[in-house]
Protein backbone atom coordinates (compact mmCIF):
# COMPACT_ATOMS: atom_id res chain seq x y z
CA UNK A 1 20.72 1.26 23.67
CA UNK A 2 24.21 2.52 23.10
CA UNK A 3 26.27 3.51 26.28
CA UNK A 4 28.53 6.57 26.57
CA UNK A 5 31.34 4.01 26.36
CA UNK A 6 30.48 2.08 23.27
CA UNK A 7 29.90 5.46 21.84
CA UNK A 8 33.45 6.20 22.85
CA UNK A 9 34.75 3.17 20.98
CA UNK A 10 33.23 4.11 18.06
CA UNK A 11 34.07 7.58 18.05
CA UNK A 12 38.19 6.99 18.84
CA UNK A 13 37.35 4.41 15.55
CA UNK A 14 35.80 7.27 13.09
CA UNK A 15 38.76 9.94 14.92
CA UNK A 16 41.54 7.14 13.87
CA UNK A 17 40.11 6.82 10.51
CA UNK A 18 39.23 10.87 9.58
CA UNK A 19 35.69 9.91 9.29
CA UNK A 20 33.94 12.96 10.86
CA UNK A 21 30.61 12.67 9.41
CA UNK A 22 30.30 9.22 10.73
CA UNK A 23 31.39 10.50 14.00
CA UNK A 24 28.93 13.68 14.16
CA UNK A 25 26.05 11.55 12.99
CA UNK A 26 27.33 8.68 15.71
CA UNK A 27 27.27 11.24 18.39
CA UNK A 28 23.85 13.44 17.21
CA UNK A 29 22.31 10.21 17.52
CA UNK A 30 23.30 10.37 21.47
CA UNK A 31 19.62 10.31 23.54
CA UNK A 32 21.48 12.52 26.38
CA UNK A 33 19.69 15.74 25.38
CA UNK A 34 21.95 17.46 27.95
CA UNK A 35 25.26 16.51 27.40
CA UNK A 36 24.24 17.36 23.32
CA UNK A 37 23.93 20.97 23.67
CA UNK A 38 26.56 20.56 26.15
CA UNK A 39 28.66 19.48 23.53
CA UNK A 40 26.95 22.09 20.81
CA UNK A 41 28.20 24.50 23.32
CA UNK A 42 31.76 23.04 23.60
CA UNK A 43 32.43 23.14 19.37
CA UNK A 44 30.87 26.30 18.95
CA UNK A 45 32.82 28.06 21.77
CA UNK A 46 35.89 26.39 20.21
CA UNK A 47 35.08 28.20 16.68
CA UNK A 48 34.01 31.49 18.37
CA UNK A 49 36.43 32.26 20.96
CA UNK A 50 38.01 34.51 22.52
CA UNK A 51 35.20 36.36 21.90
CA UNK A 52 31.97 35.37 20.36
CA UNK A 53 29.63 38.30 18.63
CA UNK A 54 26.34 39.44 20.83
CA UNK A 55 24.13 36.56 19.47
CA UNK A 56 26.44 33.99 19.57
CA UNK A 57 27.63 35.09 22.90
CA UNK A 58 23.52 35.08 24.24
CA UNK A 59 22.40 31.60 22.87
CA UNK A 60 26.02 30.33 24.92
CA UNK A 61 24.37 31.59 28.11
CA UNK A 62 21.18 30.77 27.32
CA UNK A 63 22.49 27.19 26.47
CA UNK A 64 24.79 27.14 29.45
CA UNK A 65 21.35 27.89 31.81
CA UNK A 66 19.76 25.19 30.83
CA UNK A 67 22.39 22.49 30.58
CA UNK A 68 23.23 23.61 34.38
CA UNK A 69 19.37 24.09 35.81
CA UNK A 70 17.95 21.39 33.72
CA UNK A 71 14.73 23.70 34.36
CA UNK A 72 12.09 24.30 31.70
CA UNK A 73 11.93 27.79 32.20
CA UNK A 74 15.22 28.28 30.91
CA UNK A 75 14.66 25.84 27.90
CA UNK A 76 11.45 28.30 27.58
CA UNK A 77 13.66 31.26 27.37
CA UNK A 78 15.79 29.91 24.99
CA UNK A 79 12.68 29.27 23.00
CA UNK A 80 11.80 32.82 22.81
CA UNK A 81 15.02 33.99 22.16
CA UNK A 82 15.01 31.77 18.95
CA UNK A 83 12.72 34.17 16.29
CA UNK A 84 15.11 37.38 17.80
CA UNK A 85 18.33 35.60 16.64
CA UNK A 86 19.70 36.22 13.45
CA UNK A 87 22.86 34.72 13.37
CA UNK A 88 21.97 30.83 11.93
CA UNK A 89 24.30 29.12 14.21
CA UNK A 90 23.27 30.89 17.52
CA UNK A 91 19.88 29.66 16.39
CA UNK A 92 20.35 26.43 15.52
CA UNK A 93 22.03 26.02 19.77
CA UNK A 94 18.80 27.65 20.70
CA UNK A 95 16.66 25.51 18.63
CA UNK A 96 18.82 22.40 19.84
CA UNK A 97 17.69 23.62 23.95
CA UNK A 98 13.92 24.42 23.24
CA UNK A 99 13.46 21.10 21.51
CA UNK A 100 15.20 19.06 23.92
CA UNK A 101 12.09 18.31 26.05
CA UNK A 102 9.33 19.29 27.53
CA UNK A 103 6.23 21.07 25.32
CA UNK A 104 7.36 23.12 22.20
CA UNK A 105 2.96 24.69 22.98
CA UNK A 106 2.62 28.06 24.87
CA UNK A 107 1.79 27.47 28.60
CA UNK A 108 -2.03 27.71 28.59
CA UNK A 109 -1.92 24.99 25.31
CA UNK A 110 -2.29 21.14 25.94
CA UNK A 111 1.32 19.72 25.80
CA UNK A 112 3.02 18.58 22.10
CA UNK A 113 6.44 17.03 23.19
CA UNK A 114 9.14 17.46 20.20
CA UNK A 115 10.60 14.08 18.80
CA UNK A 116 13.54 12.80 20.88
CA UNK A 117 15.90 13.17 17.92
CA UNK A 118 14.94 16.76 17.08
CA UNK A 119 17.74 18.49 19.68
CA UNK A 120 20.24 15.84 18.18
CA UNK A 121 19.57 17.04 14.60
CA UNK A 122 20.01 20.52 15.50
CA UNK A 123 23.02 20.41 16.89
CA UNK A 124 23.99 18.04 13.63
CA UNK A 125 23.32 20.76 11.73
CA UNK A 126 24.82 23.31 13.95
CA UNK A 127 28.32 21.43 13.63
CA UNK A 128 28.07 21.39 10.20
CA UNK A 129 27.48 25.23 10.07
CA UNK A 130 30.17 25.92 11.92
CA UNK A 131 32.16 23.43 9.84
CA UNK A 132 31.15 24.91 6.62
CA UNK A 133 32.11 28.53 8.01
CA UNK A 134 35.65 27.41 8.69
CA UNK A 135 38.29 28.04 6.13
CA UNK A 136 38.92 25.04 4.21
CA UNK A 137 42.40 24.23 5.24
CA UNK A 138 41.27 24.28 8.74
CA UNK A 139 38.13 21.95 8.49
CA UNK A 140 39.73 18.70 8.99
CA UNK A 141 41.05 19.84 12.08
CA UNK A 142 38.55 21.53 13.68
CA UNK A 143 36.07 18.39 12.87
CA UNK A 144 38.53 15.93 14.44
CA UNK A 145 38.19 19.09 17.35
CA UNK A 146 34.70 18.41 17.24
CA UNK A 147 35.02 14.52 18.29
CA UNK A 148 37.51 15.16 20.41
CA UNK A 149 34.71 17.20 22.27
CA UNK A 150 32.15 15.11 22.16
CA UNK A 151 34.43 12.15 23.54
CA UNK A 152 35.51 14.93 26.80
CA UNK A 153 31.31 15.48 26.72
CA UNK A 154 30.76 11.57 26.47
CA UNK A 155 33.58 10.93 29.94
CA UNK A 156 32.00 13.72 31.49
CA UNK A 157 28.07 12.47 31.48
CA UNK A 158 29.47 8.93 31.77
CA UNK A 159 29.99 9.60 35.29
CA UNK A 160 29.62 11.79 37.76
CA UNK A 161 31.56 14.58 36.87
CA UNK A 162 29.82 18.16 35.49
CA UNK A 163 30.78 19.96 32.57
CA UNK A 164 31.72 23.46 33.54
CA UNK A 165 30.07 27.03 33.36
CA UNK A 166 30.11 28.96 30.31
CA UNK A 167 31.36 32.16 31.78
CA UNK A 168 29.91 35.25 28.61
CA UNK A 169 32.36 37.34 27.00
CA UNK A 170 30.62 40.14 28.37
CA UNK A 171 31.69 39.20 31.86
CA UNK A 172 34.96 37.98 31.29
CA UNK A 173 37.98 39.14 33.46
CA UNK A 174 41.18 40.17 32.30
């Protein structure tokens, strides 16, 4: 099993040589559900901010919830929120935090866990949303953004350290 440091390694590797597929697929691959949508969270605030539209600005709390509680209720509510989300890459986040772990069943059905790579793939395909959204003079930089983030995700679950709150738009302090 890869560690956060040998994942680190090979990320700074990919960042040296501009190869930010390798790196996003490297880092999907990560089985630290948690720090993943962590780091979903980190890119897509980094393409959305200062201030992210309604849906985009929801699935960041929602997201942010869970990563902090770590409790399936709040992966539950990010499931529901899924089918009233429109915008693809506020979905994919949610997707990324209801398949994470736990049943993907309603309560009262017997438990069907999701496969451990599912949250990985969503937020795979969430980067690559976002990537495909930027303008492309700008993609090259905001992928090498991208690992940059996941490295900063990668220190921070390597340790003992917590990632920070997501604090909404909507409650945001001037």
């Amino acid at each position: 099993m890869a560690t956060p440091q040998s994942i680190d390694r090979a990320l700074a590797t990919c960042l040296e040589e501009q190869r930010v597929n390798d790196a996003l697929d490297l880092m999907a691959a990560w089985d630290h559900h948690r720090g993943l949508v962590w780091w979903g969270c980190l890119s897509a605030w980094s393409c959305w901010r200062p201030e992210p539209g309604p849906q985009e600005d929801r699935a960041l709390q929602y997201a942010n919830q869970w990563v902090e509680t770590r409790e399936d209720a709040a992966r539950r509510v990010a499931g529901q929120a899924i089918a009233e989300t429109a915008s693809v890459p506020a979905n994919l986040l949610l997707k990324a935090v209801f398949y994470s772990g736990g049943s993907i069943s309603g309560e009262d059905q017997p438990a069907v866990e999701p496969s451990p790579q599912v949250c990985g793939k969503f937020i795979l395909a969430l980067l690559h949303h976002l990537l495909a959204g930027a303008p492309l003079p700008q993609r090259p930089a905001q992928g090498q953004r991208f690992i940059e983030l996941a490295r900063q995700t990668l220190a921070a679950y390597g340790s003992v350290a917590a990632p920070a709150a997501y604090v909404p738009a909507t409650a945001a302090v001037c």
